[in-house]
PDB file of N, CA and C in Angstrom:
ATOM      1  N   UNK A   1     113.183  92.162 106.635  1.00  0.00           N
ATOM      2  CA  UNK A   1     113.287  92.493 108.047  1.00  0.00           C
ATOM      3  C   UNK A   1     114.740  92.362 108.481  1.00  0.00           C
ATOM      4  N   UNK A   2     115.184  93.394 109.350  1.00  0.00           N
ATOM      5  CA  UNK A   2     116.231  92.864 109.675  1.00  0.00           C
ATOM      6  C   UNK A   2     116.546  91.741 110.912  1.00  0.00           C
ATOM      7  N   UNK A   3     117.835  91.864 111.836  1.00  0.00           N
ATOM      8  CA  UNK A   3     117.872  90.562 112.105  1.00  0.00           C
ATOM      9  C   UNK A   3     117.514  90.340 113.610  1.00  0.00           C
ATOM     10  N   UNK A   4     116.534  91.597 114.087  1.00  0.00           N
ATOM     11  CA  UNK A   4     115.692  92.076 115.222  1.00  0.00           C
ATOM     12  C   UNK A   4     114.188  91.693 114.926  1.00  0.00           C
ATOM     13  N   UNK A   5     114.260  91.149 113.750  1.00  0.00           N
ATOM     14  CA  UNK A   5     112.654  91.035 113.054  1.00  0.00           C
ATOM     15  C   UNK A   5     112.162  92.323 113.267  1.00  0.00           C
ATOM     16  N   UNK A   6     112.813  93.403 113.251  1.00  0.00           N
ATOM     17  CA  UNK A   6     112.584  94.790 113.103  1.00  0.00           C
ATOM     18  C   UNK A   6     111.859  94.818 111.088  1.00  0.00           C
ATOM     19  N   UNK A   7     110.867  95.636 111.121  1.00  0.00           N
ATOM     20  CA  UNK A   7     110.939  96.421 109.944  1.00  0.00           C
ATOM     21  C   UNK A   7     111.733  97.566 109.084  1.00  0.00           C
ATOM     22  N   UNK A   8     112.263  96.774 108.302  1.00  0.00           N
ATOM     23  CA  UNK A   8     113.728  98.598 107.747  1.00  0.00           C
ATOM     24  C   UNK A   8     112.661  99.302 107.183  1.00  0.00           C
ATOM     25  N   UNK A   9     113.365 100.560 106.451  1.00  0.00           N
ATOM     26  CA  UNK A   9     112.677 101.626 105.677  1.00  0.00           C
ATOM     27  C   UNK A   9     112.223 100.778 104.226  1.00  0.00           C
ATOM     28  N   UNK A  10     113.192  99.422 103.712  1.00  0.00           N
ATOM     29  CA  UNK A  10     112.870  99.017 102.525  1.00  0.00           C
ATOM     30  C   UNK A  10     111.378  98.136 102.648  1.00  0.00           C
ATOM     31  N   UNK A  11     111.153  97.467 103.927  1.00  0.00           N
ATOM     32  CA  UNK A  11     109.569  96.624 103.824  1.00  0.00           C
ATOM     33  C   UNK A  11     109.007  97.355 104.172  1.00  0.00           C
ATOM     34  N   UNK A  12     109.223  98.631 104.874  1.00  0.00           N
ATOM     35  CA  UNK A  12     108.110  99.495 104.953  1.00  0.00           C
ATOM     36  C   UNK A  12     107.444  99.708 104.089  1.00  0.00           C
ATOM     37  N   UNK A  13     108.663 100.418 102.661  1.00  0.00           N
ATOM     38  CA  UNK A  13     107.941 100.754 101.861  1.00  0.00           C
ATOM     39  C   UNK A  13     107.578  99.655 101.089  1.00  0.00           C
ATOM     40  N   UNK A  14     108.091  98.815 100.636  1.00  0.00           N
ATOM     41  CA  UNK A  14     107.517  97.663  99.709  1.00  0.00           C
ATOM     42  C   UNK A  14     106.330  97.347 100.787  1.00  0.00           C
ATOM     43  N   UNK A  15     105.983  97.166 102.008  1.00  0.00           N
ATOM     44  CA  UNK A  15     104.349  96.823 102.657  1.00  0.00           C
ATOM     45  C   UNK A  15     103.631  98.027 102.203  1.00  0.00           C
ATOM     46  N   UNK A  16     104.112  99.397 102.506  1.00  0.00           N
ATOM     47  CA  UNK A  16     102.596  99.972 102.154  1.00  0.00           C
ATOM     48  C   UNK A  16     102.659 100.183 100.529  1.00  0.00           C
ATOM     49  N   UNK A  17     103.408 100.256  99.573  1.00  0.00           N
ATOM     50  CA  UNK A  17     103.447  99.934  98.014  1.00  0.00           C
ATOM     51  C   UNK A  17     102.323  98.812  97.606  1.00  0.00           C
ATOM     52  N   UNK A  18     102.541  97.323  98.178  1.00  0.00           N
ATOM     53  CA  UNK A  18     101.847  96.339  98.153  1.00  0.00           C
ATOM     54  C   UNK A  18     100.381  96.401  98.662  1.00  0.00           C
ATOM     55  N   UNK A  19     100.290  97.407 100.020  1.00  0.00           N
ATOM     56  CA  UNK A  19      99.338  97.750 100.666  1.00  0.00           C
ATOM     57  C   UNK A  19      97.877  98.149  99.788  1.00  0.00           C
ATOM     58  N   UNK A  20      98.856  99.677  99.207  1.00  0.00           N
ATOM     59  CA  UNK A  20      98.310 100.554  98.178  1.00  0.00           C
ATOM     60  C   UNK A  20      97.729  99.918  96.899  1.00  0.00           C
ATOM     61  N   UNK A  21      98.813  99.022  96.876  1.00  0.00           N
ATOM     62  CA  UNK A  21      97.882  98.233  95.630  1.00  0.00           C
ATOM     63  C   UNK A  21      96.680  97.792  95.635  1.00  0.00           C
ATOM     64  N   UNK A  22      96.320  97.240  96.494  1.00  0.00           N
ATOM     65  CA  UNK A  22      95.712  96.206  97.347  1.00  0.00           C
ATOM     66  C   UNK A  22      94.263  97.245  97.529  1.00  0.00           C
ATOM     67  N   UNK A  23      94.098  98.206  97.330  1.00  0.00           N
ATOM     68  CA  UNK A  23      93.105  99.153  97.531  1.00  0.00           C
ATOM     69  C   UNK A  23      92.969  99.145  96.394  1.00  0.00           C
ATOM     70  N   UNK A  24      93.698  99.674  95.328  1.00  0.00           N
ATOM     71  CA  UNK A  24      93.378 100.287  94.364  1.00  0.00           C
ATOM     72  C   UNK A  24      92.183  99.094  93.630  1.00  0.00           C
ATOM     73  N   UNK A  25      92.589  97.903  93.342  1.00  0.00           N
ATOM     74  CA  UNK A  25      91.800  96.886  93.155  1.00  0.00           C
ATOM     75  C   UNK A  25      90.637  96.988  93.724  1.00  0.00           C
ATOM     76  N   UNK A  26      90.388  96.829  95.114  1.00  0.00           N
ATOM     77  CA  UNK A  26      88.999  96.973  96.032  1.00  0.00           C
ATOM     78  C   UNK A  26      88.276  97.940  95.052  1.00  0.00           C
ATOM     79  N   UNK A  27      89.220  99.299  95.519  1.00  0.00           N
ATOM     80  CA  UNK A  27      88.437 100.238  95.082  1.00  0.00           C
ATOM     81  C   UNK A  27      87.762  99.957  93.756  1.00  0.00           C
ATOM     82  N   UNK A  28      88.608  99.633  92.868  1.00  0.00           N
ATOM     83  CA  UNK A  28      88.235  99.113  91.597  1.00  0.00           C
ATOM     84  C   UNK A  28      86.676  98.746  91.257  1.00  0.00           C
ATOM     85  N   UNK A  29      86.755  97.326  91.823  1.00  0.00           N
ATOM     86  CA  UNK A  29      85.658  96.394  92.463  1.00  0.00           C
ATOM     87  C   UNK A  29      84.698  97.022  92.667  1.00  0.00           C
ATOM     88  N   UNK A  30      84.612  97.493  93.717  1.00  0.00           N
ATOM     89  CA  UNK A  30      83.078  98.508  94.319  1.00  0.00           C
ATOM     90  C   UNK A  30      82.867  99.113  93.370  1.00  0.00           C
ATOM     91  N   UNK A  31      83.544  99.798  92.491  1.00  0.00           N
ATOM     92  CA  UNK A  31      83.307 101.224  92.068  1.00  0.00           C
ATOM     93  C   UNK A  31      82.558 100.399  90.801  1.00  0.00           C
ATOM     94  N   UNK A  32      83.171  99.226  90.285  1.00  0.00           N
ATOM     95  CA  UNK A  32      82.186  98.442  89.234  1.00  0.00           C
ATOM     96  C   UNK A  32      80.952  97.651  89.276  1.00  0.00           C
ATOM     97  N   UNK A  33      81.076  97.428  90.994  1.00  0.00           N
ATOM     98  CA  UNK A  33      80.135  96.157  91.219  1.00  0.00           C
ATOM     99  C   UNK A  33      78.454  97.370  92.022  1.00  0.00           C
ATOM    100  N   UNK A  34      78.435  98.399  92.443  1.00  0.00           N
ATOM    101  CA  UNK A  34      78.015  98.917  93.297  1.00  0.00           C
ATOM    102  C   UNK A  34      77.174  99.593  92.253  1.00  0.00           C
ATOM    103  N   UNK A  35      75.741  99.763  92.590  1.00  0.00           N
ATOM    104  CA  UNK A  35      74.226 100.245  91.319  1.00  0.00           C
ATOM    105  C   UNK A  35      74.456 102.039  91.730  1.00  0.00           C
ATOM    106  N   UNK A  36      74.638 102.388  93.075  1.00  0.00           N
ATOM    107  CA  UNK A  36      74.706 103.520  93.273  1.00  0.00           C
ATOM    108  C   UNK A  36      75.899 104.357  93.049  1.00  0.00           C
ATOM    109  N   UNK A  37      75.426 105.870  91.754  1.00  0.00           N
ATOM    110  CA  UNK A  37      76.285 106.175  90.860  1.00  0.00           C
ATOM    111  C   UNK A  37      77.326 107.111  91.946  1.00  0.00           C
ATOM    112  N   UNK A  38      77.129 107.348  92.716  1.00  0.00           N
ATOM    113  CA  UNK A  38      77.467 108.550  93.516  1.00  0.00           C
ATOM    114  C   UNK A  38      78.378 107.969  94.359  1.00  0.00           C
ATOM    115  N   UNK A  39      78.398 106.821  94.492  1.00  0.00           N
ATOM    116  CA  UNK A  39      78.907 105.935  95.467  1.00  0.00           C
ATOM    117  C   UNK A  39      80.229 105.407  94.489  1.00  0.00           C
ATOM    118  N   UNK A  40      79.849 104.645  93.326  1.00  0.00           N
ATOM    119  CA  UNK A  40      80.418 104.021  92.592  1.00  0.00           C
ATOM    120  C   UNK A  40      81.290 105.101  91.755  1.00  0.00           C
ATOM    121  N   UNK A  41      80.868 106.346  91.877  1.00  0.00           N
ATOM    122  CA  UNK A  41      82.063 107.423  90.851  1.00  0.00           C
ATOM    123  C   UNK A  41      82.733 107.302  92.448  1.00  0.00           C
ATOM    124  N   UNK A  42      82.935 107.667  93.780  1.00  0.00           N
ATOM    125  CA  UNK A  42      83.298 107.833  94.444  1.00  0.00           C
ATOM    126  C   UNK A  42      84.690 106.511  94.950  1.00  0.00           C
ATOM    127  N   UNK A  43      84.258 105.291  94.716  1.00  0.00           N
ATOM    128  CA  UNK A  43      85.514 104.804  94.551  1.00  0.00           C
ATOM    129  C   UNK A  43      85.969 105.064  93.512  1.00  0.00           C
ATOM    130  N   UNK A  44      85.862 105.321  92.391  1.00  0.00           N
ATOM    131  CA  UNK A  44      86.472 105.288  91.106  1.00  0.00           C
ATOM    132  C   UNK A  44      87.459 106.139  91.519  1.00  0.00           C
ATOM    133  N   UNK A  45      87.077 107.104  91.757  1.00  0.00           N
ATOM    134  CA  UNK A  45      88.001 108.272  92.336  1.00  0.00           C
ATOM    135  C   UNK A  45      89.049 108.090  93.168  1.00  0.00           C
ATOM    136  N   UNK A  46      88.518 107.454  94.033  1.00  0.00           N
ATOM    137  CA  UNK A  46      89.259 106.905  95.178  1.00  0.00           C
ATOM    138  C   UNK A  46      90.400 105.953  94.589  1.00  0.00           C
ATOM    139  N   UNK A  47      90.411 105.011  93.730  1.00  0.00           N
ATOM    140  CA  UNK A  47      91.233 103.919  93.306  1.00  0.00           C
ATOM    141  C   UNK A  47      91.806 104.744  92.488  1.00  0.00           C
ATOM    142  N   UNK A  48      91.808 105.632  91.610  1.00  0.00           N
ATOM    143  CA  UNK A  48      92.853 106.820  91.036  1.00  0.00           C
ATOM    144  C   UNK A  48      93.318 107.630  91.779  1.00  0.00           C
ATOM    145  N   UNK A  49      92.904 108.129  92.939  1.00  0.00           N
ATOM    146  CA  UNK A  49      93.915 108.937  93.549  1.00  0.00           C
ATOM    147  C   UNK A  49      94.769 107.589  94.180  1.00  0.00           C
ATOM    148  N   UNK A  50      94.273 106.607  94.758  1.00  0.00           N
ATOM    149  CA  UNK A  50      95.227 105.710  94.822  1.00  0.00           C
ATOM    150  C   UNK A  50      96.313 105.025  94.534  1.00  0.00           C
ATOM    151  N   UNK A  51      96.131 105.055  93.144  1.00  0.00           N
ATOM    152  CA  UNK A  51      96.472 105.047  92.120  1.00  0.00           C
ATOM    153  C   UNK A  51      98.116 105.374  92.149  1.00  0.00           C
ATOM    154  N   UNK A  52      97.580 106.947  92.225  1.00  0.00           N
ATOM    155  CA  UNK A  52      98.944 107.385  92.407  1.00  0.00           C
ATOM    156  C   UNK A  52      99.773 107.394  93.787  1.00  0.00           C
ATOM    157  N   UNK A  53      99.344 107.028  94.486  1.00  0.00           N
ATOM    158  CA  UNK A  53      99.719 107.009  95.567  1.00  0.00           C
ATOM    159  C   UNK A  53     100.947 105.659  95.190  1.00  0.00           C
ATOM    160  N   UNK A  54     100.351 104.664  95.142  1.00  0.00           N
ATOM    161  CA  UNK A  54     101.275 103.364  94.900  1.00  0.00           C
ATOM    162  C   UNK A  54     101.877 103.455  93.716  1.00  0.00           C
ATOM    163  N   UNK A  55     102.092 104.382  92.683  1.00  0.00           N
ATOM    164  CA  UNK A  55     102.949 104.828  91.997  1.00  0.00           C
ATOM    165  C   UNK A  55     103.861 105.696  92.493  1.00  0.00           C
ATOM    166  N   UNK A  56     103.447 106.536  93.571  1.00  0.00           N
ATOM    167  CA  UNK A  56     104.716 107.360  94.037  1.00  0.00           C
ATOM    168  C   UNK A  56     105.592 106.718  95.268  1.00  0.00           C
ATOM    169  N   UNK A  57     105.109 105.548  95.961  1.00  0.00           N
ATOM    170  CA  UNK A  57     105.290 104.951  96.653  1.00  0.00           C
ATOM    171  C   UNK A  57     106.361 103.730  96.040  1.00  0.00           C
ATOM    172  N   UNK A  58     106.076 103.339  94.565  1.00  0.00           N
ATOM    173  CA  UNK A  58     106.550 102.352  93.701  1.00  0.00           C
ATOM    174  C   UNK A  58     108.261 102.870  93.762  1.00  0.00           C
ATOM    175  N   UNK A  59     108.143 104.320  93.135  1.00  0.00           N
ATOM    176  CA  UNK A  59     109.364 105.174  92.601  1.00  0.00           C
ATOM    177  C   UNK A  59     109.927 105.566  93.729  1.00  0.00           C
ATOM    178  N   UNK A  60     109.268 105.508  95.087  1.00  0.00           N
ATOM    179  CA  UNK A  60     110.370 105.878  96.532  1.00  0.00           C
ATOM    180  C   UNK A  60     110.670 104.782  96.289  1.00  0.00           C
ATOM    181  N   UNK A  61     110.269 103.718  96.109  1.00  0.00           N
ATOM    182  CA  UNK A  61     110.855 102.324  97.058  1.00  0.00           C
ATOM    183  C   UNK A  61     111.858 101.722  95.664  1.00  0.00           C
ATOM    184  N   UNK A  62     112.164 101.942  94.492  1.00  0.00           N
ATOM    185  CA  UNK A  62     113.004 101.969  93.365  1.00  0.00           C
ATOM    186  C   UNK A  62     114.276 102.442  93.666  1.00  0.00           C
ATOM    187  N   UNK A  63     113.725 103.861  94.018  1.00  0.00           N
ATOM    188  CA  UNK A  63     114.830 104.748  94.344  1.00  0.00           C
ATOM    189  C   UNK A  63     116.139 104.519  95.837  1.00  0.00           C
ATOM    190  N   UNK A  64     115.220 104.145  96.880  1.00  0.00           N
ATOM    191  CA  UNK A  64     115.714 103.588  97.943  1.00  0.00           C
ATOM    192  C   UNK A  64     116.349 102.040  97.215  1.00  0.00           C
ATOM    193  N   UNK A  65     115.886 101.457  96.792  1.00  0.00           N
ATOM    194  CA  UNK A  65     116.312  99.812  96.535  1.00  0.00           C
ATOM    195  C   UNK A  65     117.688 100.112  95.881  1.00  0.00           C
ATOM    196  N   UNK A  66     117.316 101.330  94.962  1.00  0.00           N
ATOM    197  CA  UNK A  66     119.021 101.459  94.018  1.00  0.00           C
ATOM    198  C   UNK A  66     120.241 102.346  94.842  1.00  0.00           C
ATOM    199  N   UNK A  67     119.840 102.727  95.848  1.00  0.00           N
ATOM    200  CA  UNK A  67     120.870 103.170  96.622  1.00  0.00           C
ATOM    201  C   UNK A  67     121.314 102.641  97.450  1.00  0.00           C
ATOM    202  N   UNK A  68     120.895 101.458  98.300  1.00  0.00           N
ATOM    203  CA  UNK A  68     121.164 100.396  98.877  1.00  0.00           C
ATOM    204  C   UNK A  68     121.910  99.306  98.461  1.00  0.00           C
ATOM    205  N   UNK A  69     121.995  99.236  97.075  1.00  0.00           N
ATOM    206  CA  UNK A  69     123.070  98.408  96.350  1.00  0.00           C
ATOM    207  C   UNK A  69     124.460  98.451  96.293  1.00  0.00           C
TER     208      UNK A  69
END
């Protein structure tokens, strides 16, 4: 944060990176713990498109971190 206790562009992205993670797991979870198949392929799905989400989110916030140096 900066020194407004403002949020910069870098915890943005490292919060929703961390965020994203943070689903993908859930999703995980349900998609293993849940008897109904339709339901349970449906997070599966969900925690892989997620997936990538906090992978592309990973490589913005890499990319931003190394230009800030």
């Amino acid at each position: 944060m900066d020194s407004n206790n403002m949020m910069n562009t870098r915890d943005c992205l490292q919060r929703a990176w961390n965020n994203s993670m943070e689903l993908v797991r859930d999703f995980e979870m349900y998609s293993k713990n849940i008897d109904d198949s339709k339901v349970s392929s449906t997070f599966k799905k969900m925690a892989e498109e997620q997936g990538m989400m906090a992978h592309n989110l990973r490589e913005l916030f890499n990319q931003y971190d190394s230009q800030q140096k």
